[in-house]
C-alpha atoms as a PDB file:
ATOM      1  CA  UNK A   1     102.106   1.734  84.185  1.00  0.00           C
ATOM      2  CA  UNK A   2     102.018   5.180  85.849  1.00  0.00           C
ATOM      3  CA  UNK A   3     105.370   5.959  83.525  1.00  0.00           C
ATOM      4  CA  UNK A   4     103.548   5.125  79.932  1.00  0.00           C
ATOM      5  CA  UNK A   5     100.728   7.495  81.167  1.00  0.00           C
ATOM      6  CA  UNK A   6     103.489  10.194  82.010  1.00  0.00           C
ATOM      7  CA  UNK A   7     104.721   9.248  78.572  1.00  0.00           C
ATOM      8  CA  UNK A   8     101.611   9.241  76.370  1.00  0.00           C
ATOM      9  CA  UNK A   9     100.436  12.913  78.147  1.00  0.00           C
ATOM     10  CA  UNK A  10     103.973  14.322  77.254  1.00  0.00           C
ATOM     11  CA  UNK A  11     103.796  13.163  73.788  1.00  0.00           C
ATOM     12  CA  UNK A  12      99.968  14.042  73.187  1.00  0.00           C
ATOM     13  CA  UNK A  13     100.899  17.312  74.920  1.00  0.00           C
ATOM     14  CA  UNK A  14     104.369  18.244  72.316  1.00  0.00           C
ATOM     15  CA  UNK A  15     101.523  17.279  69.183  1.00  0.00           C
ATOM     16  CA  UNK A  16      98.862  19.251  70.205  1.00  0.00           C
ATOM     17  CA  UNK A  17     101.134  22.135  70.964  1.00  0.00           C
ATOM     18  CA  UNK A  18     102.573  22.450  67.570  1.00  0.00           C
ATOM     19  CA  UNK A  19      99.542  21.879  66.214  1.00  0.00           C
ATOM     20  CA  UNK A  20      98.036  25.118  68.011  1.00  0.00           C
ATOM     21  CA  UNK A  21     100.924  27.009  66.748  1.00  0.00           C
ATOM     22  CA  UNK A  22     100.350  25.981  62.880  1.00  0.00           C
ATOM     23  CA  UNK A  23      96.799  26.991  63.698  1.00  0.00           C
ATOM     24  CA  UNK A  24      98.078  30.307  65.009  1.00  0.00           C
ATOM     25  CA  UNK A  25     100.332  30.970  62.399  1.00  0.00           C
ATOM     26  CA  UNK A  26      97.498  29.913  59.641  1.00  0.00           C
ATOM     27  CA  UNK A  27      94.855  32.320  61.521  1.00  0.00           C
ATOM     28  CA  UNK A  28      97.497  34.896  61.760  1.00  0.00           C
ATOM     29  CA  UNK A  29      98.148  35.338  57.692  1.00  0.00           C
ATOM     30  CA  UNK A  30      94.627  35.224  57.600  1.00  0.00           C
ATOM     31  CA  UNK A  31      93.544  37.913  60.102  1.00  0.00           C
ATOM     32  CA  UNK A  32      96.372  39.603  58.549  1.00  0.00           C
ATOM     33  CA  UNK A  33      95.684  39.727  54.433  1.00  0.00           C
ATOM     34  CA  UNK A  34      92.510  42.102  54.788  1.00  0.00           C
ATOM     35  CA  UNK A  35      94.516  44.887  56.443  1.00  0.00           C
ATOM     36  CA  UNK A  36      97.347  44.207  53.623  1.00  0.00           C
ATOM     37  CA  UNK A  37      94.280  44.733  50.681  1.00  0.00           C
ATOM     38  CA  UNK A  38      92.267  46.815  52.731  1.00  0.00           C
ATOM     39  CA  UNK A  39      91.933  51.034  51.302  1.00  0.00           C
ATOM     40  CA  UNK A  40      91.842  53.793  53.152  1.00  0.00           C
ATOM     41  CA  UNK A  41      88.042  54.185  52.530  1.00  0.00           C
ATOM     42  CA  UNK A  42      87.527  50.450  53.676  1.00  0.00           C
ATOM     43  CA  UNK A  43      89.294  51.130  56.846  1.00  0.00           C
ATOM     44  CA  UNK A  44      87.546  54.514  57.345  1.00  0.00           C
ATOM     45  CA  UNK A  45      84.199  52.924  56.819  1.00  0.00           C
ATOM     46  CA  UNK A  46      85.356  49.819  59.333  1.00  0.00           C
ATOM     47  CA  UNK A  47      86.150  52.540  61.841  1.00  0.00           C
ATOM     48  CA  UNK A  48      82.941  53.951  61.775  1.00  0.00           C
ATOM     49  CA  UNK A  49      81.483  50.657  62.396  1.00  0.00           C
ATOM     50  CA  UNK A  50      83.478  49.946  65.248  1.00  0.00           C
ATOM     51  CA  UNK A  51      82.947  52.936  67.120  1.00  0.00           C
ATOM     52  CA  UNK A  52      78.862  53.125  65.708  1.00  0.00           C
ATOM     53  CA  UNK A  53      78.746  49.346  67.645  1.00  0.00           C
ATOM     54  CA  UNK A  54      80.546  49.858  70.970  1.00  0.00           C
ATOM     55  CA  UNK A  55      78.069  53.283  71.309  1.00  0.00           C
ATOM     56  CA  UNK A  56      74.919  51.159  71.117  1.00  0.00           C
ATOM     57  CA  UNK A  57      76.883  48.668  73.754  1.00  0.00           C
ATOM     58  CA  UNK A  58      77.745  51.483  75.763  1.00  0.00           C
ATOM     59  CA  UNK A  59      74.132  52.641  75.838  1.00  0.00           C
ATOM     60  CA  UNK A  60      72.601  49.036  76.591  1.00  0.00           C
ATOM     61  CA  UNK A  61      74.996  48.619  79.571  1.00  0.00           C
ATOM     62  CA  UNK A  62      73.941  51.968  80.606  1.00  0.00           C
ATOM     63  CA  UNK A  63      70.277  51.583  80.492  1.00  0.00           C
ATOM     64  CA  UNK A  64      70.437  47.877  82.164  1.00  0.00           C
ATOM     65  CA  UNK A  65      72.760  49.784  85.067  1.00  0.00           C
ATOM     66  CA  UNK A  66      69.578  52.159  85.117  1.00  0.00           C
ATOM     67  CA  UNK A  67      66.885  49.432  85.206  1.00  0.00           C
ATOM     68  CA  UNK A  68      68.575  47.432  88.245  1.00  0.00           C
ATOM     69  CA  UNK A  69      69.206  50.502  90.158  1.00  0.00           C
ATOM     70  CA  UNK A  70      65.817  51.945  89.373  1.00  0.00           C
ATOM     71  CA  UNK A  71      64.356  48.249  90.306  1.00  0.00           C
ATOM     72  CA  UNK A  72      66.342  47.434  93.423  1.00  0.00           C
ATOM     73  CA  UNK A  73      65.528  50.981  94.569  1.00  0.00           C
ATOM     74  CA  UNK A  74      61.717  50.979  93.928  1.00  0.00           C
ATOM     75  CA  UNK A  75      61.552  47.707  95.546  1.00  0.00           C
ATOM     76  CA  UNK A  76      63.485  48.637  98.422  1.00  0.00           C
ATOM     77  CA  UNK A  77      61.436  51.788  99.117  1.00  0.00           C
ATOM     78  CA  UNK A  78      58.012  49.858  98.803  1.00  0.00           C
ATOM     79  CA  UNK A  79      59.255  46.236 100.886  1.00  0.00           C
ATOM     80  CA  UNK A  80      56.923  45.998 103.894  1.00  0.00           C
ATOM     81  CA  UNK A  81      58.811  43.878 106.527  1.00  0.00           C
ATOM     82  CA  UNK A  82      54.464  43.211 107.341  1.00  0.00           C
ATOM     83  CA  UNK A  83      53.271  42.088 104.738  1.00  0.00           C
ATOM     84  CA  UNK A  84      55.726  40.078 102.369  1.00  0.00           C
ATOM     85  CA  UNK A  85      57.872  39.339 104.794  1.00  0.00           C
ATOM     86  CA  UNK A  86      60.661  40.754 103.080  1.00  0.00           C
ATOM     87  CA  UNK A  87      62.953  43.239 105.006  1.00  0.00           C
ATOM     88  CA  UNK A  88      65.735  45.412 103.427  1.00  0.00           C
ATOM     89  CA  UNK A  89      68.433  47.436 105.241  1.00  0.00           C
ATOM     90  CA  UNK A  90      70.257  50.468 103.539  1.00  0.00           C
ATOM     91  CA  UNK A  91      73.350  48.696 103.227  1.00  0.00           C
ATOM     92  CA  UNK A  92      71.901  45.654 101.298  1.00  0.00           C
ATOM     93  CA  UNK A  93      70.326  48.528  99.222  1.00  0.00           C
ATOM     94  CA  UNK A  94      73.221  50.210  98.732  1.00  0.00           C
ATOM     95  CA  UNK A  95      75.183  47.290  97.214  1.00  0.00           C
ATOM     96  CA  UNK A  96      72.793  46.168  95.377  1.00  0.00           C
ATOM     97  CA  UNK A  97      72.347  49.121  93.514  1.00  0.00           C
ATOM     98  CA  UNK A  98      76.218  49.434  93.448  1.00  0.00           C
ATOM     99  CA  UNK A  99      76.671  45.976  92.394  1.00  0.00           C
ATOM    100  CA  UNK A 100      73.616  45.309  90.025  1.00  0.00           C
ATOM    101  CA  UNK A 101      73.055  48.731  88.474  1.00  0.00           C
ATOM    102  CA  UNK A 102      76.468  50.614  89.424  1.00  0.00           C
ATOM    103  CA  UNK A 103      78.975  48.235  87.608  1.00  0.00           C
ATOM    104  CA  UNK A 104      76.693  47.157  84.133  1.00  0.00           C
ATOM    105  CA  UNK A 105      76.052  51.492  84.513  1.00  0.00           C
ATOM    106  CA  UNK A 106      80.293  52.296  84.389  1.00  0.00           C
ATOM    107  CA  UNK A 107      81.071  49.515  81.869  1.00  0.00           C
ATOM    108  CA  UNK A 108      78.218  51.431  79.625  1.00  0.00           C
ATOM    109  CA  UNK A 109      79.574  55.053  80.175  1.00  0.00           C
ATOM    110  CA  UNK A 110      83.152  53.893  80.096  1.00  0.00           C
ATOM    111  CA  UNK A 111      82.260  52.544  76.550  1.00  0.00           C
ATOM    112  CA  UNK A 112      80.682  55.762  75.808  1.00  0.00           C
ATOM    113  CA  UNK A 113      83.094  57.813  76.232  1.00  0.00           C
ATOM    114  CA  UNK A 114      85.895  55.508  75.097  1.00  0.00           C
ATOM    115  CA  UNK A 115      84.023  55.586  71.786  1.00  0.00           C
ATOM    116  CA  UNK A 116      82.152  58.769  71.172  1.00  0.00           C
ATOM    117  CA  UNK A 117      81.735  60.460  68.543  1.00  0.00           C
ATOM    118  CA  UNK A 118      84.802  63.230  69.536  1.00  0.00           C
ATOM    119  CA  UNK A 119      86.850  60.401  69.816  1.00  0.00           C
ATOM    120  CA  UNK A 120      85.904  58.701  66.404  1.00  0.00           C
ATOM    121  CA  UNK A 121      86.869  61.951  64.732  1.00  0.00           C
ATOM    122  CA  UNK A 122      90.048  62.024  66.097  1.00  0.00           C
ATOM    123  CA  UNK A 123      90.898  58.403  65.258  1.00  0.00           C
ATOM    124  CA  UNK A 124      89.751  59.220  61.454  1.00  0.00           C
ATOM    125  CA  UNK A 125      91.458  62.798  61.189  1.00  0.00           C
ATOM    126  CA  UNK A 126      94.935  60.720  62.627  1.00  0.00           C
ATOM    127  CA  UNK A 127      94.542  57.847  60.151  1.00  0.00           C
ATOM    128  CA  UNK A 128      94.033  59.747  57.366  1.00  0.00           C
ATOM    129  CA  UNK A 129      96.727  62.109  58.330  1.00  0.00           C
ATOM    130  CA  UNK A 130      99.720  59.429  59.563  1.00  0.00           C
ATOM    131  CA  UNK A 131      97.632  56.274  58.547  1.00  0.00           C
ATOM    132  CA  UNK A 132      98.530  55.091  62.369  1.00  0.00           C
ATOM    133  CA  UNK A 133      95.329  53.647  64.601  1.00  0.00           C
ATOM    134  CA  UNK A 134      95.623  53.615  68.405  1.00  0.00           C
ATOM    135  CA  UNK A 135      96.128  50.118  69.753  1.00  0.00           C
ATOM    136  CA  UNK A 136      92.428  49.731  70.970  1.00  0.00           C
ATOM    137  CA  UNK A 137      91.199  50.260  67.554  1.00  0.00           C
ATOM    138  CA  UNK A 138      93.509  48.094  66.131  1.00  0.00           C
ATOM    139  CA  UNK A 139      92.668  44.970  68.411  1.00  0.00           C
ATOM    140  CA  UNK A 140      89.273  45.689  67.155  1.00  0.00           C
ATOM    141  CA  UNK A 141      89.515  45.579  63.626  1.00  0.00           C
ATOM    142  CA  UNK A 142      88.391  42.380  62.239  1.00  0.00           C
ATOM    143  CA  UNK A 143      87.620  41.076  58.353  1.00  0.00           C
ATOM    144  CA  UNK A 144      84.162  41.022  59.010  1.00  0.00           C
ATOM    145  CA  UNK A 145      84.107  45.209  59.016  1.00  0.00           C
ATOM    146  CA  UNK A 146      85.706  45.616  55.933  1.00  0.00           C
ATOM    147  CA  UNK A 147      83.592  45.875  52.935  1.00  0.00           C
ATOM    148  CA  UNK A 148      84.946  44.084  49.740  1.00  0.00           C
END
């Protein structure tokens, strides 16, 4: 018994691998055809929406770092050990603030500066100069910000 489950799992396992890679291969034409028809104005104009995007990320994550820092802080600062019976130390402080507000806060500036608008520039002026895109632009080029 135990060797036709063995059996069945290996053979389910070889189909359903293949399978994946004919869906790969299908998604991979596809994902690949826009870039093919795409024009340099298309791609310009998909550039611009990639680094326009990833700013307004990079200042949500920024200003949700703020708000739990700001929060954790204020509520540290007022906690009466008395009265709500709620008791903070500086060190809890300290990582929550580091841990709630400081990580959301460096994934927002990191995108802001990975994507600003100094940056942009410099990924247009090289495209239109060598038509080459760094690799994290590239990754992030999908159909959907291409106008046809």
């Amino acid at each position: 018994m135990l060797k036709k489950i063995l059996f069945l799992v290996l053979v389910l396992g070889a189909s359903s691998s293949s399978d994946a890679q004919q869906r790969t291969s299908a998604v991979a034409s596809a994902s690949s055809t826009p870039a093919l028809t795409a024009s340099r104005a298309d791609t310009v104009q998909a550039i611009h929406h990639i680094f326009s995007k990833h700013r307004t990320g990079g200042w949500i994550w920024t200003a949700i770092g703020s708000a739990f820092a700001l929060r954790i802080t204020s509520v540290a600062a007022n906690s009466n050990a008395t009265a709500d019976g709620f008791s903070s130390t500086t060190a809890g402080t300290l990582v929550g603030v580091g841990l709630f507000g400081g990580v959301p806060a460096g994934i927002g500036i990191g995108k802001l500066t990975r994507f600003s608008k100094t940056k942009e520039e410099q990924v247009v002026v090289l495209y239109e100069k060598s038509k080459i895109l760094p690799p994290y632009v590239v990754q992030r080029l999908k159909p959907k910000y291409f106008s046809y």
